[in-house]
C-alpha atoms as a PDB file:
ATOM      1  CA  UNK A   1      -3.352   8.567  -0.169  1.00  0.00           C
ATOM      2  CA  UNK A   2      -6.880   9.084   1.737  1.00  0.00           C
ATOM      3  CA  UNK A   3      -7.915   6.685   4.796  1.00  0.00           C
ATOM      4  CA  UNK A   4     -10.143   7.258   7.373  1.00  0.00           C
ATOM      5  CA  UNK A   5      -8.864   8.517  10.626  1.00  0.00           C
ATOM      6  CA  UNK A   6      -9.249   5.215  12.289  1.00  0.00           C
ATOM      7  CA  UNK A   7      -7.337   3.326   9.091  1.00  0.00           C
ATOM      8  CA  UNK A   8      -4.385   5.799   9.904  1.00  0.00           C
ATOM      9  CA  UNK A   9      -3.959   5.370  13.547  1.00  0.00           C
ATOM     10  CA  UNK A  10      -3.390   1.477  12.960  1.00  0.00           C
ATOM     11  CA  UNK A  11      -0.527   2.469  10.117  1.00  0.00           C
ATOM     12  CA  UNK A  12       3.203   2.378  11.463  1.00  0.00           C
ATOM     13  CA  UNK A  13       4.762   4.003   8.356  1.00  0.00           C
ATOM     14  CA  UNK A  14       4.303   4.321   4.877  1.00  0.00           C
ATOM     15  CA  UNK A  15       6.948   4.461   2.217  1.00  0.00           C
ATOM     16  CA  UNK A  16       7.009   5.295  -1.492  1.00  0.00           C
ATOM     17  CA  UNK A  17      10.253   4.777  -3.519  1.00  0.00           C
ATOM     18  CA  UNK A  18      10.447   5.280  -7.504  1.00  0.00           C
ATOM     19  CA  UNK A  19      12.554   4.374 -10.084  1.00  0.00           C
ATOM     20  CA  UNK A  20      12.821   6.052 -13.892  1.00  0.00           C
ATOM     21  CA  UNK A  21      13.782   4.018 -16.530  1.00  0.00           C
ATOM     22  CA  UNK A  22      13.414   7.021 -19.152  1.00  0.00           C
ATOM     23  CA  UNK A  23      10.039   5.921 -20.249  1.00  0.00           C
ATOM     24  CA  UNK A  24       7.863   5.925 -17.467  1.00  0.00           C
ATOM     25  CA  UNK A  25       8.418   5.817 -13.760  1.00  0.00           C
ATOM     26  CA  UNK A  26       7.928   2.832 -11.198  1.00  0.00           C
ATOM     27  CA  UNK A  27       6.325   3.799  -7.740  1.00  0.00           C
ATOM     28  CA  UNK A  28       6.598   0.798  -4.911  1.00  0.00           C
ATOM     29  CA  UNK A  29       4.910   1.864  -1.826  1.00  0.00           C
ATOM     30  CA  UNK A  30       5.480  -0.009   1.159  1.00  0.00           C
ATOM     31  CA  UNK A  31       3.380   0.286   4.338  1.00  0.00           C
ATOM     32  CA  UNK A  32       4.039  -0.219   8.046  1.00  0.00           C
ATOM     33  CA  UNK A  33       0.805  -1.815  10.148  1.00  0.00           C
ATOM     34  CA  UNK A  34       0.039  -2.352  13.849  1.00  0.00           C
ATOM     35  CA  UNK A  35      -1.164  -5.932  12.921  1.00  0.00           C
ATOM     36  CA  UNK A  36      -2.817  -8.140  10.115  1.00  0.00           C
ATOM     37  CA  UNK A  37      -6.323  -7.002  11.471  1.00  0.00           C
ATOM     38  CA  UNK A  38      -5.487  -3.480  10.910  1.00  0.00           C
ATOM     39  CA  UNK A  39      -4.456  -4.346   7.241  1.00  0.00           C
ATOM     40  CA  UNK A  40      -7.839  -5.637   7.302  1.00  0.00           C
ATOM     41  CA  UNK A  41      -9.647  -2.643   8.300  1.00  0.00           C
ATOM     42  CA  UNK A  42      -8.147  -0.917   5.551  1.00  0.00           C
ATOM     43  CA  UNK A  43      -8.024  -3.659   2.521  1.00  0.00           C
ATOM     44  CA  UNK A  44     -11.246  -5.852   3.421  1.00  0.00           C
ATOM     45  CA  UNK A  45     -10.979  -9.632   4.238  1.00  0.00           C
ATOM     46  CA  UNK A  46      -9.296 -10.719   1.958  1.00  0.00           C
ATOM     47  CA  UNK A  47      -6.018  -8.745   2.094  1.00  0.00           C
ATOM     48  CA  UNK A  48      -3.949  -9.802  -0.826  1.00  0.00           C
ATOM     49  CA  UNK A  49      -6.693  -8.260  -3.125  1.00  0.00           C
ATOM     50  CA  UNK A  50      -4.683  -4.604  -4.126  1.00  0.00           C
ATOM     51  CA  UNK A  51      -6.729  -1.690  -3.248  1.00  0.00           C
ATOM     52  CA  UNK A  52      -7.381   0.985  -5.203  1.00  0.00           C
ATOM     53  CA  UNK A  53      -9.249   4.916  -5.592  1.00  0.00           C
ATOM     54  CA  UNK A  54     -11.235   5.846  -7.856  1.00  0.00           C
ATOM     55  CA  UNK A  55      -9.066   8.755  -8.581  1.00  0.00           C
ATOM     56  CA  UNK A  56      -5.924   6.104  -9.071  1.00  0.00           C
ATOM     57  CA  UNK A  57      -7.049   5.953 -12.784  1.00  0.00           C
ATOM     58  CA  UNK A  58      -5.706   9.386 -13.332  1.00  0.00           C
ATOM     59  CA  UNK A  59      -2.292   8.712 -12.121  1.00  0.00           C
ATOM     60  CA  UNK A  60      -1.522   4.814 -12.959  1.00  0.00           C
ATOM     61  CA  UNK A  61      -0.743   3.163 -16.197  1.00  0.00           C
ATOM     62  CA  UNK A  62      -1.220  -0.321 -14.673  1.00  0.00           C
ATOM     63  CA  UNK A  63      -2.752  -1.875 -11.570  1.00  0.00           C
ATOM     64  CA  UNK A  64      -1.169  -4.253 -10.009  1.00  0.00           C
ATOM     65  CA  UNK A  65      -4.559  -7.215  -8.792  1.00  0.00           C
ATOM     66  CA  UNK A  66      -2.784  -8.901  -5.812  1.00  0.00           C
ATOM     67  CA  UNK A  67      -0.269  -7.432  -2.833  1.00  0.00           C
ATOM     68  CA  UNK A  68       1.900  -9.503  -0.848  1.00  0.00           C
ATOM     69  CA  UNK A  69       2.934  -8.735   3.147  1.00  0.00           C
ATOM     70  CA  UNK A  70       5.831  -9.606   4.605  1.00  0.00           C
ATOM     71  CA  UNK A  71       6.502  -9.848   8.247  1.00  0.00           C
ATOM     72  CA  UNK A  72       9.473  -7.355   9.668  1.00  0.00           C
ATOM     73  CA  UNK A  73      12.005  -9.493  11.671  1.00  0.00           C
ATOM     74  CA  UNK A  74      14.689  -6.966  12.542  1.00  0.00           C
ATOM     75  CA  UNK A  75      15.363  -3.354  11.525  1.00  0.00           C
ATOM     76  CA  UNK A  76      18.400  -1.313  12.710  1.00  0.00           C
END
């Protein structure tokens, strides 16, 4: 994943889990932000809108139109 230098210093982690079902293979990528105005420096205003590459096309089979963010409460 490409972001500008000043996208990633505002990123607290990123994570990318899949799952194979034997047909294709299911990527969920969670990531880690500073705050909700560093999400959107990175997404645009309106941060619920999924963003997307150009070079995503080669790689995805579907794209999801919407994200959703969760707040992190605890973590051990």
């Amino acid at each position: 994943m490409r972001a500008p230098s000043q996208i990633i210093n505002r990123w607290r982690a990123i994570s990318v889990f899949t799952f194979s079902n034997g047909v294709r293979v299911i990527f969920i990528t969670l990531t880690f932000w500073k705050d909700r105005d560093s999400i959107k420096a990175f997404a645009g205003e309106d941060v619920e809108v999924a963003k997307y590459y150009p070079e995503d096309k080669d790689f995805l089979l579907e794209f999801e139109p919407k994200v959703v963010h969760y707040e992190v409460v605890g973590q051990s």
